[in-house]
Every structure is written in C-alpha cells, then in structure tokens.
Protein backbone atom coordinates (compact mmCIF):
# COMPACT_ATOMS: atom_id res chain seq x y z
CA UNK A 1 24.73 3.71 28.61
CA UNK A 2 20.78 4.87 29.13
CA UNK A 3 22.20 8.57 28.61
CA UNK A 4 24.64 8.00 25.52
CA UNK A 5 21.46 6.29 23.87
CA UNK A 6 19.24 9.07 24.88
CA UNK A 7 21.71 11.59 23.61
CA UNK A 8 21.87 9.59 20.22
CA UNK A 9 17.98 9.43 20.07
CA UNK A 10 17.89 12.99 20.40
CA UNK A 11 20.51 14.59 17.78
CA UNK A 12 18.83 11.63 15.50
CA UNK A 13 15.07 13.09 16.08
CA UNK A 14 16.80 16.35 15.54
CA UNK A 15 18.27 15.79 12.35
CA UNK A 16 15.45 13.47 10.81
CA UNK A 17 13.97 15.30 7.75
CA UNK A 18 10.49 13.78 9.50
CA UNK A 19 8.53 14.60 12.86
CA UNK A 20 9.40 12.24 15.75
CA UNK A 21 6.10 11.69 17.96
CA UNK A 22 5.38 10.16 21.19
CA UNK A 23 1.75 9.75 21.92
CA UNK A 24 0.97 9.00 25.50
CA UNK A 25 -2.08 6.97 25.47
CA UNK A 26 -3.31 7.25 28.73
CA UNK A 27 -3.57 11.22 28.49
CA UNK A 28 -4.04 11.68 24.32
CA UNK A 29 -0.75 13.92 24.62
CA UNK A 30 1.58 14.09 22.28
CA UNK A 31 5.36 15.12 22.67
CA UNK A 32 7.74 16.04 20.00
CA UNK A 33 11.23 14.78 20.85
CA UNK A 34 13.32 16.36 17.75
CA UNK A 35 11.73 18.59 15.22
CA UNK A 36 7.93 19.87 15.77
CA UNK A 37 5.32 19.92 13.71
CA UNK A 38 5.62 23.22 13.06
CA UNK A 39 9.21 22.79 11.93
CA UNK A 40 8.94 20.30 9.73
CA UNK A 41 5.37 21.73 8.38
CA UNK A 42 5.08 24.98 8.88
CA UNK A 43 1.34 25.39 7.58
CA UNK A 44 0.30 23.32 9.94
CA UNK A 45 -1.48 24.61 13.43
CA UNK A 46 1.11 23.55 16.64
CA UNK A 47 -1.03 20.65 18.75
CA UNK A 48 -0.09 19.63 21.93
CA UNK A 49 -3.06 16.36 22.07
CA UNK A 50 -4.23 13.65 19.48
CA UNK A 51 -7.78 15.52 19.30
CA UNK A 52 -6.01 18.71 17.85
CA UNK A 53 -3.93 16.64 15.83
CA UNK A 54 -7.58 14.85 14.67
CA UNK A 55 -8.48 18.13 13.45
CA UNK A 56 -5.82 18.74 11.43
CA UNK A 57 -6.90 16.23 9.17
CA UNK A 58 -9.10 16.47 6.27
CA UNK A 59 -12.78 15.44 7.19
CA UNK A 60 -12.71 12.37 4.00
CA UNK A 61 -9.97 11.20 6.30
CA UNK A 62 -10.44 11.30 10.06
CA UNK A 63 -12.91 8.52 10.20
CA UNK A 64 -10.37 6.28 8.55
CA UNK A 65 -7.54 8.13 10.89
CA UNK A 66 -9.59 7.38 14.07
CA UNK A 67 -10.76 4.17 13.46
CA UNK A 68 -6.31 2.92 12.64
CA UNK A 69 -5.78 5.07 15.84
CA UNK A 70 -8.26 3.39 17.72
CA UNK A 71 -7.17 -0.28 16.80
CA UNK A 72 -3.94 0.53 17.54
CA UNK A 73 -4.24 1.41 20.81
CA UNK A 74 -6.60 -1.43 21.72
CA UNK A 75 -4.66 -4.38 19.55
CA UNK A 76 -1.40 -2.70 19.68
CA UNK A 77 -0.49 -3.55 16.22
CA UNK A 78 2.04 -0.93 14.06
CA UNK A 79 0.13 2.24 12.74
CA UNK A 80 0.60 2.67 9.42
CA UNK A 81 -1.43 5.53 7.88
CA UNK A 82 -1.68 7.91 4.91
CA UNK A 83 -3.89 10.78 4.91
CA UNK A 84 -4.47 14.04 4.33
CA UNK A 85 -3.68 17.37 6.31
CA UNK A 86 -5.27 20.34 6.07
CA UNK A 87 -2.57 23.13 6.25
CA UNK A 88 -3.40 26.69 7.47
CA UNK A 89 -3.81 27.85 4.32
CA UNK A 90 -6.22 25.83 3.04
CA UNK A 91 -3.87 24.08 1.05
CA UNK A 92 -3.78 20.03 1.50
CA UNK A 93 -0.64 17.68 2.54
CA UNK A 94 -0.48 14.24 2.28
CA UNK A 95 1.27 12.63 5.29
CA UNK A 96 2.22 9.16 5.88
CA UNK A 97 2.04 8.45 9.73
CA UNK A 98 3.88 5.53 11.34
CA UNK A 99 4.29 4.25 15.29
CA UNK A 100 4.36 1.39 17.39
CA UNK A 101 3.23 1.02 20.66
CA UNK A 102 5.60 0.67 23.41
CA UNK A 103 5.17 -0.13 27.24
CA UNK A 104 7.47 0.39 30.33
CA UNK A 105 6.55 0.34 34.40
CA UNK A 106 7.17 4.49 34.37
CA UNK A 107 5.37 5.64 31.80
CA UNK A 108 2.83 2.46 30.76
CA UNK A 109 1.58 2.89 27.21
CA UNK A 110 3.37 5.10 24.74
CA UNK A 111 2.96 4.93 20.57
CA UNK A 112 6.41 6.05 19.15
CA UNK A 113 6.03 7.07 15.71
CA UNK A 114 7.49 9.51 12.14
CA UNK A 115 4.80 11.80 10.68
CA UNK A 116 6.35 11.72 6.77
CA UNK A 117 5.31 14.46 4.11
CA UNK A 118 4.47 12.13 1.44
CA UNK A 119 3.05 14.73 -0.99
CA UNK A 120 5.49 14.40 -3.84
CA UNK A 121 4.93 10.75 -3.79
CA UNK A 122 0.76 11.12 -3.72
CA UNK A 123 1.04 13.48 -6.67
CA UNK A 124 3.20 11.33 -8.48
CA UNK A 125 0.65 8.43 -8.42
CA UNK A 126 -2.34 11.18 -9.51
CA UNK A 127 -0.68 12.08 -12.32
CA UNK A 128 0.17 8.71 -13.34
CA UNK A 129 -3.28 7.70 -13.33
CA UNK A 130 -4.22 10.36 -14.84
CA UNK A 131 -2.30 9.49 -17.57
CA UNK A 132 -3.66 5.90 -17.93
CA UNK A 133 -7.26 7.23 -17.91
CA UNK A 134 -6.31 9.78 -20.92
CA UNK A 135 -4.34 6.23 -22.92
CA UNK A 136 -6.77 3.44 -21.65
CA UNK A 137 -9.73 5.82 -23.14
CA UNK A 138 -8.10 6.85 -26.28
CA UNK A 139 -9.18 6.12 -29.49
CA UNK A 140 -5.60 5.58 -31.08
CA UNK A 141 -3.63 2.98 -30.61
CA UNK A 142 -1.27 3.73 -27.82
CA UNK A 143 1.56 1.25 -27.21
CA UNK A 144 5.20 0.89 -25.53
CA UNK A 145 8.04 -1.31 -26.31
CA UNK A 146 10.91 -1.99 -24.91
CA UNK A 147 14.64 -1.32 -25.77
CA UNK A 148 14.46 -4.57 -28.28
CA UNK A 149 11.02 -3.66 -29.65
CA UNK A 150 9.05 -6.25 -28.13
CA UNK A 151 5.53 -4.60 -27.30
CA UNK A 152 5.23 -4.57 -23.60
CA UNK A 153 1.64 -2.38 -23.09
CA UNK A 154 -1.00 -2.00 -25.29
CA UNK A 155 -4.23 -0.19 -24.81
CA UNK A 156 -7.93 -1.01 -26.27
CA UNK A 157 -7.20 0.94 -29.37
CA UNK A 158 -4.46 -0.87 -30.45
C-alpha cells in the first residue's frame, strides 16, 4: 500500500503544472519530488537549500519571505506566501508558495509544499487598479450599469 501511494505521489508531482517541494528543516535542504525548479521556471537559478532559494527572491520581499518561513517552522502553522522572484534575466515572477509542516520518527520535521507561478494573476490585479486610479481621478463622469440599467458604480465625477 506505502509503495502504490508513493508511486501515485510521484506521477502526480510529475504531472502538476507547479513545483512540488520538500524542505527538510533540520538541514535547510530542499528536495524536488516531481518537476524542478528549473522545469517549471526555467529563468530561475537551480537551488539545492532554502538560503539559495532566499536569494532568489526580490530584496522588497525576503524580509517578509523569511520572517513567514521562520514562523512556520517555529509555530508550524500552513505557509502561505506570495512574492516575487528574480529570474536570471532580470526579469521578475510572482510566485505563490504554499506548505505545511509534517513530522515522522525517520525523517522528524519536513514542510511539504507547491511553488505556483502566479504572474498572470498579479498582473491582472495591476492593471485593474490601474484602471480605477485613471476612473476614480477623472474629471468625467464615469459610471456602469447593469444589464437592466440600474447604476451599479459611480465615480466622484459623476
């Protein structure tokens, strides 16, 4: 039974459109069990530890990334995390990071987590605000309604 499960863990983690992560948190290392890094996000630099993985991140972001990595080793309470990347390139990716942490006699204390590309998502929600910054400042009256007519949004101008 321990096999069959590993065996469906393992085509799953290699068919996830995601990176599967296992950060052992006695040693910082971190194992890839389907698709690497590299794989999955090819502009980013292979890491084999959560210090090269640290450095991967954009410098607005690590404190915030080390301080939710840090609580959840101590309080082992879910990770849930968006930040940003910085790819080889110089180009930025946001990622969504999510784990739990997970303890067994053999191995102790493990966090089991998906690394997400959330990018589409992140510029979605720029370029909606954008958008409300350009009505909520405009001079014109800017409204929507809906199907029936009935006003629904208004800005200041209106």
């Amino acid at each position: 039974a321990l096999r069959a499960s590993e065996e469906r863990f393992r085509i799953a983690a290699e068919n996830a459109g995601d990176v599967i992560f296992e950060w052992d948190l006695s040693t910082g290392r971190l194992a890839f069990p389907g698709r690497t890094v590299q794989e999955v996000f090819p502009l980013i630099d292979p890491v084999s530890d959560i210090n090269q993985w640290l450095r991967r991140i954009h410098p607005d972001d690590v404190g915030q990334a080390r301080d939710a990595g840090r609580r959840h080793i101590v309080e082992h309470k879910p990770l849930r995390q968006e930040y940003r990347a910085i790819q080889r390139d110089g180009s930025i990716l946001d990622i969504g990071v999510k784990a739990a942490v997970t303890e067994n006699a053999i191995d102790g204390y493990k966090s089991i987590g998906v690394i997400s590309d959330i990018t589409p998502r992140k510029a979605a929600q720029r370029s909606n605000a954008v958008l409300a910054a350009i009505v909520e400042s405009a001079d014109a009256a800017i409204l929507s309604r809906d199907l029936s007519g009935k006003i629904l949004t208004w800005n200041a101008g209106a």
